[in-house]
PDB file of N, CA and C in Angstrom:
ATOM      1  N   UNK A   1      -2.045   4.592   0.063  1.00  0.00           N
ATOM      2  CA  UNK A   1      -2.292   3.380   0.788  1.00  0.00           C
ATOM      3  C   UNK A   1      -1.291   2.336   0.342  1.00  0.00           C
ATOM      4  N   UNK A   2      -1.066   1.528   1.615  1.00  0.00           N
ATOM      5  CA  UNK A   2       0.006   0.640   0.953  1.00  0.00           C
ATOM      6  C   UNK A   2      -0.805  -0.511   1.556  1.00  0.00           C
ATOM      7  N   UNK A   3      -1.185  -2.022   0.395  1.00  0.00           N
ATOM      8  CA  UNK A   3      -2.029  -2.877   1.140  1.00  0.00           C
ATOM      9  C   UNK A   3      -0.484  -4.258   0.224  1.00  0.00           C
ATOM     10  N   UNK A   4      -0.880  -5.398   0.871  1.00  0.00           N
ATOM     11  CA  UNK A   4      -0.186  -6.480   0.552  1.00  0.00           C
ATOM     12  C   UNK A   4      -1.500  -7.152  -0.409  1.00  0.00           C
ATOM     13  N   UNK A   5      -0.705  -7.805  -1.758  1.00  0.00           N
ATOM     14  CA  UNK A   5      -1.631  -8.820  -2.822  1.00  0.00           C
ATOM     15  C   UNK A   5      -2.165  -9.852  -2.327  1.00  0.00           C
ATOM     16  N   UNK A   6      -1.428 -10.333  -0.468  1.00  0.00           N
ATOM     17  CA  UNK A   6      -1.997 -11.456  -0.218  1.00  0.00           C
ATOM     18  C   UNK A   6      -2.314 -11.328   0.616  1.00  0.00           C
ATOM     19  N   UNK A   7      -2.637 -10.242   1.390  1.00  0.00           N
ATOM     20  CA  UNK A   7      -3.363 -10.305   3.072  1.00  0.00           C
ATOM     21  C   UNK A   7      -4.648 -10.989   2.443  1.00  0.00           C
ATOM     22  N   UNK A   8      -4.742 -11.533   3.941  1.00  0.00           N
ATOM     23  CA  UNK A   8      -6.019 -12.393   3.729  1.00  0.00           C
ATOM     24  C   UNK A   8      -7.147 -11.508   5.082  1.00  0.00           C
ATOM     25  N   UNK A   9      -6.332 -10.359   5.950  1.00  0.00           N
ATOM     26  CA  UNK A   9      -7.047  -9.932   7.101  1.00  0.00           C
ATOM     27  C   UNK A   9      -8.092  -8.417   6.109  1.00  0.00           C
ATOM     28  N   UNK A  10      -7.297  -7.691   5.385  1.00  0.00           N
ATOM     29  CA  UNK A  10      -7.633  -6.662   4.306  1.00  0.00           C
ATOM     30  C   UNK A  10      -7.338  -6.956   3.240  1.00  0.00           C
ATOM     31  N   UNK A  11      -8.539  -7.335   2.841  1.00  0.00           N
ATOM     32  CA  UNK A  11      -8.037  -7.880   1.461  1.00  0.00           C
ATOM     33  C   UNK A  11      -7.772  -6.837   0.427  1.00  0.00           C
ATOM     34  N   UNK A  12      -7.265  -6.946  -0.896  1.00  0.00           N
ATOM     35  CA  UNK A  12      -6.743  -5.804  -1.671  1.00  0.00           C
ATOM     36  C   UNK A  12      -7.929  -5.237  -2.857  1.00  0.00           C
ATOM     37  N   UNK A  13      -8.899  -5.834  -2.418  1.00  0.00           N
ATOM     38  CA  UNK A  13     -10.239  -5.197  -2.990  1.00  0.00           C
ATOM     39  C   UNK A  13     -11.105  -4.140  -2.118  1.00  0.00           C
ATOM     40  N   UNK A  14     -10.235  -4.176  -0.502  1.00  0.00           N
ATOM     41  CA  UNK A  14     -10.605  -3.061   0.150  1.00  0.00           C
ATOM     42  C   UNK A  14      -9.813  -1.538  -0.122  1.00  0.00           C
ATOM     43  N   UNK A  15      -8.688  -1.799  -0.281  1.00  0.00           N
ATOM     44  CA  UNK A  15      -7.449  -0.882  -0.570  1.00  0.00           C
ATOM     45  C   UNK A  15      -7.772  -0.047  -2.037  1.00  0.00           C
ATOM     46  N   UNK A  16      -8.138  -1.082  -3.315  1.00  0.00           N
ATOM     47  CA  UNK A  16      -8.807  -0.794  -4.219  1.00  0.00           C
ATOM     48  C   UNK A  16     -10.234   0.324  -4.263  1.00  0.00           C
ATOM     49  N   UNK A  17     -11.295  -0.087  -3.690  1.00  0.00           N
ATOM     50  CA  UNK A  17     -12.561   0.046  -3.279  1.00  0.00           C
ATOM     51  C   UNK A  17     -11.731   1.765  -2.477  1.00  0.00           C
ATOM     52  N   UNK A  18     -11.406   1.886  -1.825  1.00  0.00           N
ATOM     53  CA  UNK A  18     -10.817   3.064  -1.247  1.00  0.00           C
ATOM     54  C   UNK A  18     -10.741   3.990  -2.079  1.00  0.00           C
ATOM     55  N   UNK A  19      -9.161   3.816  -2.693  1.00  0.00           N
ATOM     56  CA  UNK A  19      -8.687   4.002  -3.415  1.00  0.00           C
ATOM     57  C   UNK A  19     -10.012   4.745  -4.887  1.00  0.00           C
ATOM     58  N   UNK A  20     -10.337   4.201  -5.214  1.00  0.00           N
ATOM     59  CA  UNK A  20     -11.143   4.278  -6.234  1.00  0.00           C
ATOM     60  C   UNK A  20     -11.892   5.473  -5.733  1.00  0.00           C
ATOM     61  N   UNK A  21     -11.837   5.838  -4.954  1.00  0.00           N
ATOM     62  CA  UNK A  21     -13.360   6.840  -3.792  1.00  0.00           C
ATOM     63  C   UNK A  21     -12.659   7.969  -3.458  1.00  0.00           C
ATOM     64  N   UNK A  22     -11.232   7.561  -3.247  1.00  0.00           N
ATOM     65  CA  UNK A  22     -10.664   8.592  -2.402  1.00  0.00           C
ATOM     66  C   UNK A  22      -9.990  10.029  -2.971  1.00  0.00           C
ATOM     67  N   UNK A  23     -10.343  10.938  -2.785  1.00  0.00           N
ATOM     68  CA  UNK A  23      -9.546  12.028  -4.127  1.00  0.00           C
ATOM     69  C   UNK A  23      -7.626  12.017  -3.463  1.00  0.00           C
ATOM     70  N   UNK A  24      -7.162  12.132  -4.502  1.00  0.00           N
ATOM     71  CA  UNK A  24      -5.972  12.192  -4.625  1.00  0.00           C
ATOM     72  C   UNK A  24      -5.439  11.234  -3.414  1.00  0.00           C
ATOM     73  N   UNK A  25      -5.987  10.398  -3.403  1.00  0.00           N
ATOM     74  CA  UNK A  25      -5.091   8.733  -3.109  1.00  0.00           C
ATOM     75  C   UNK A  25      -4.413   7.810  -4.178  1.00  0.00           C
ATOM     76  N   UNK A  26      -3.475   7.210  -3.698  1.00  0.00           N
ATOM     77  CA  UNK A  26      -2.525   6.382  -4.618  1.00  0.00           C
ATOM     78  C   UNK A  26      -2.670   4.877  -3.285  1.00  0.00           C
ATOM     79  N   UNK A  27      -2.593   3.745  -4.238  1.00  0.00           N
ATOM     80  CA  UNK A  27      -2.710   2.556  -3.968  1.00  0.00           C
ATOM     81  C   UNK A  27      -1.355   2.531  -3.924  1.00  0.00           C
ATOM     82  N   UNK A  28      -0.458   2.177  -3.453  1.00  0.00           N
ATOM     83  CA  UNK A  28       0.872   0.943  -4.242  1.00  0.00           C
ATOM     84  C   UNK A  28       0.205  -0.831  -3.485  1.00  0.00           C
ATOM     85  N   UNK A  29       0.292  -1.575  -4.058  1.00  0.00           N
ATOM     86  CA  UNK A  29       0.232  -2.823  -3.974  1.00  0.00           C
ATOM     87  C   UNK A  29       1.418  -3.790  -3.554  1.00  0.00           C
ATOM     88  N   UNK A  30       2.128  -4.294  -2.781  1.00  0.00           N
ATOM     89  CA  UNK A  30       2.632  -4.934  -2.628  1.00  0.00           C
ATOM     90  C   UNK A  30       3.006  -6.425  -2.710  1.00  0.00           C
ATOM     91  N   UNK A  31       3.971  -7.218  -3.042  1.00  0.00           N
ATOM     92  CA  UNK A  31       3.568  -8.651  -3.026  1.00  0.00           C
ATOM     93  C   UNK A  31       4.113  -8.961  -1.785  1.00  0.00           C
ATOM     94  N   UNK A  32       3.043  -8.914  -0.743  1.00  0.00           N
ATOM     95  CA  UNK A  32       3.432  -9.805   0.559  1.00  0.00           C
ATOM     96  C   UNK A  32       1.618  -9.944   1.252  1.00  0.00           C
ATOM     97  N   UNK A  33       1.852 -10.085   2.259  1.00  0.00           N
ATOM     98  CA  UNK A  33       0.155 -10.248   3.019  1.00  0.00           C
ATOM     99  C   UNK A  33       0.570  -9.034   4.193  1.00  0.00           C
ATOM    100  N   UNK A  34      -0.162  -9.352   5.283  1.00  0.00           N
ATOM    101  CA  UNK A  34      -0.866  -7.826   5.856  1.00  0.00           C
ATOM    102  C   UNK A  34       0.489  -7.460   6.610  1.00  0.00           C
ATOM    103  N   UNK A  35       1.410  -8.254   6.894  1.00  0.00           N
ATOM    104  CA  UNK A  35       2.521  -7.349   7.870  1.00  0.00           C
ATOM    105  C   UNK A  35       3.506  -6.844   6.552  1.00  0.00           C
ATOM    106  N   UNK A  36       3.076  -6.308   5.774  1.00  0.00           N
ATOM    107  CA  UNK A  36       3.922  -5.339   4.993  1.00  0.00           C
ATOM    108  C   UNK A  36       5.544  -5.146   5.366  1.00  0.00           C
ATOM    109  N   UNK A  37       4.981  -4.470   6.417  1.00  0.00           N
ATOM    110  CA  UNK A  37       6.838  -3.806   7.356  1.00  0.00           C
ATOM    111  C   UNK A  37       7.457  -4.805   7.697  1.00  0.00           C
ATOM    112  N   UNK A  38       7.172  -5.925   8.150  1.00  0.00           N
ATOM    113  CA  UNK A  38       7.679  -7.587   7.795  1.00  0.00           C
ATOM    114  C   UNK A  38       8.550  -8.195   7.014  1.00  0.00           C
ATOM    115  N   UNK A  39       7.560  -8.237   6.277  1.00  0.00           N
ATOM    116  CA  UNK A  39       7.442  -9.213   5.149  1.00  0.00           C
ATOM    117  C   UNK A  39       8.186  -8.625   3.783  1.00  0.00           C
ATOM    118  N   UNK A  40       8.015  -7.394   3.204  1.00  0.00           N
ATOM    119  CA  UNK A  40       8.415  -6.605   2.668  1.00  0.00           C
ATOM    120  C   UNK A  40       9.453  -5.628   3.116  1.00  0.00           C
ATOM    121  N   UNK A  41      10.243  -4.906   4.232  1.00  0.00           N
ATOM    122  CA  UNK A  41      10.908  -3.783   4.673  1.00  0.00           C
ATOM    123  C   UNK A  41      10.906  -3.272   3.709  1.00  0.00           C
ATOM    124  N   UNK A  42      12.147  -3.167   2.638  1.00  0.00           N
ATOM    125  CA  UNK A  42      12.637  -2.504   1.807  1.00  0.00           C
ATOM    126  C   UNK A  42      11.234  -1.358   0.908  1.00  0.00           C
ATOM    127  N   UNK A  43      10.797  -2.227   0.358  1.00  0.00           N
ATOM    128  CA  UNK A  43       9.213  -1.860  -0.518  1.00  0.00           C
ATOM    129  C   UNK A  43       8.432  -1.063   0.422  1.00  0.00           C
ATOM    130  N   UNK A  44       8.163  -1.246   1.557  1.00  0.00           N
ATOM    131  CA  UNK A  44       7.446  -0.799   2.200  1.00  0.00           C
ATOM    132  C   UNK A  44       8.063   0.783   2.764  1.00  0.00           C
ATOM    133  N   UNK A  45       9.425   0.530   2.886  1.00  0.00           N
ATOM    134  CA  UNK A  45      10.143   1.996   3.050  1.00  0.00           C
ATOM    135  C   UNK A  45      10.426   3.063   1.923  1.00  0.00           C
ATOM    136  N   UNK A  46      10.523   2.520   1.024  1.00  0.00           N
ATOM    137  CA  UNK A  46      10.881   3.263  -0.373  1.00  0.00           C
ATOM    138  C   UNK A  46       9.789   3.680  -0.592  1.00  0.00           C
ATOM    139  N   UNK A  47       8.658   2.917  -0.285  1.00  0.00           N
ATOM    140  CA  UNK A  47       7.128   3.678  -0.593  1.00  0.00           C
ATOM    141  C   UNK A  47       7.190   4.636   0.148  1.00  0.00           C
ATOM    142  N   UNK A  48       6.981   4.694   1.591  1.00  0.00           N
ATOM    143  CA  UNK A  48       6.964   5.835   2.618  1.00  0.00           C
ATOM    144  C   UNK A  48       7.199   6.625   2.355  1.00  0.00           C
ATOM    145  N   UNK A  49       9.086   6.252   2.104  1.00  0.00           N
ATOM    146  CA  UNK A  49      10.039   7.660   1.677  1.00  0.00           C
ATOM    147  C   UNK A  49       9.635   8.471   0.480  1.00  0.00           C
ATOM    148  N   UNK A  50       8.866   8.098  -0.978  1.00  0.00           N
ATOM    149  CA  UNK A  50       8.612   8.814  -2.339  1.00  0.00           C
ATOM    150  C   UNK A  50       7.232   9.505  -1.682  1.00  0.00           C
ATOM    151  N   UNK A  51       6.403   8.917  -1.136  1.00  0.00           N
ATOM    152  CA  UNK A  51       5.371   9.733  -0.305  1.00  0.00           C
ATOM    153  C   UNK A  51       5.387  10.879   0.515  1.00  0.00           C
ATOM    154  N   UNK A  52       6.365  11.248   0.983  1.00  0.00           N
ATOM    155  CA  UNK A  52       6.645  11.743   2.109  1.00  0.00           C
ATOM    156  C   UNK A  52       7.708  13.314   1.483  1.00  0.00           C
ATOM    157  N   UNK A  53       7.988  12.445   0.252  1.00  0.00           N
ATOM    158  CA  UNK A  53       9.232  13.597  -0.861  1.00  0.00           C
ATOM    159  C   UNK A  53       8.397  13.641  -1.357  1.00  0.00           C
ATOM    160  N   UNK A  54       7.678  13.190  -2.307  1.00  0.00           N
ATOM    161  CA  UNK A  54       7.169  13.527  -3.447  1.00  0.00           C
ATOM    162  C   UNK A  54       6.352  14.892  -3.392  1.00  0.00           C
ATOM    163  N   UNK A  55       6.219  15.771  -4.554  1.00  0.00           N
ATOM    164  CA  UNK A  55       5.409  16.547  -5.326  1.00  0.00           C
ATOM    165  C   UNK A  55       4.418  16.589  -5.442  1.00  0.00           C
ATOM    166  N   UNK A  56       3.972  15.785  -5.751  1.00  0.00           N
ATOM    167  CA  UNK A  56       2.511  15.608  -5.716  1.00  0.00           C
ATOM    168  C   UNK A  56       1.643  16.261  -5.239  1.00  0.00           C
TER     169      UNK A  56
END
C-alpha cells in the first residue's frame, strides 16, 4: 500500500490499520496527501517499480 502522511480523504491510520491485518502487505508512507502520483511522482514510481521487481 502506498498512502500519503497527509491525506486528509484516507487517513494514514487506515493504511496502517490494513496493513497491520493484512498478511504479507507492506505500507510505504509517503510525505504528501492523497494525490500521491501528483504530489510525489518520483516516490510514488520507485515504489511501484521495487514492488513489481522485488522478491519478495
Amino acid at each position: 500500500m502506498i498512502n500519503g502522511r497527509h491525506d486528509r480523504v484516507v487517513p494514514l491510520s487506515n493504511a496502517e490499520f490494513l496493513d497491520a491485518r493484512l498478511p504479507n502487505s507492506r505500507l510505504v508512507a509517503v510525505d504528501s496527501g492523497h494525490f500521491i502520483w501528483e504530489e510525489a511522482p518520483d516516490q510514488y514510481a520507485a515504489t511501484i517499480v521495487e514492488a513489481i521487481t522485488s522478491k519478495d
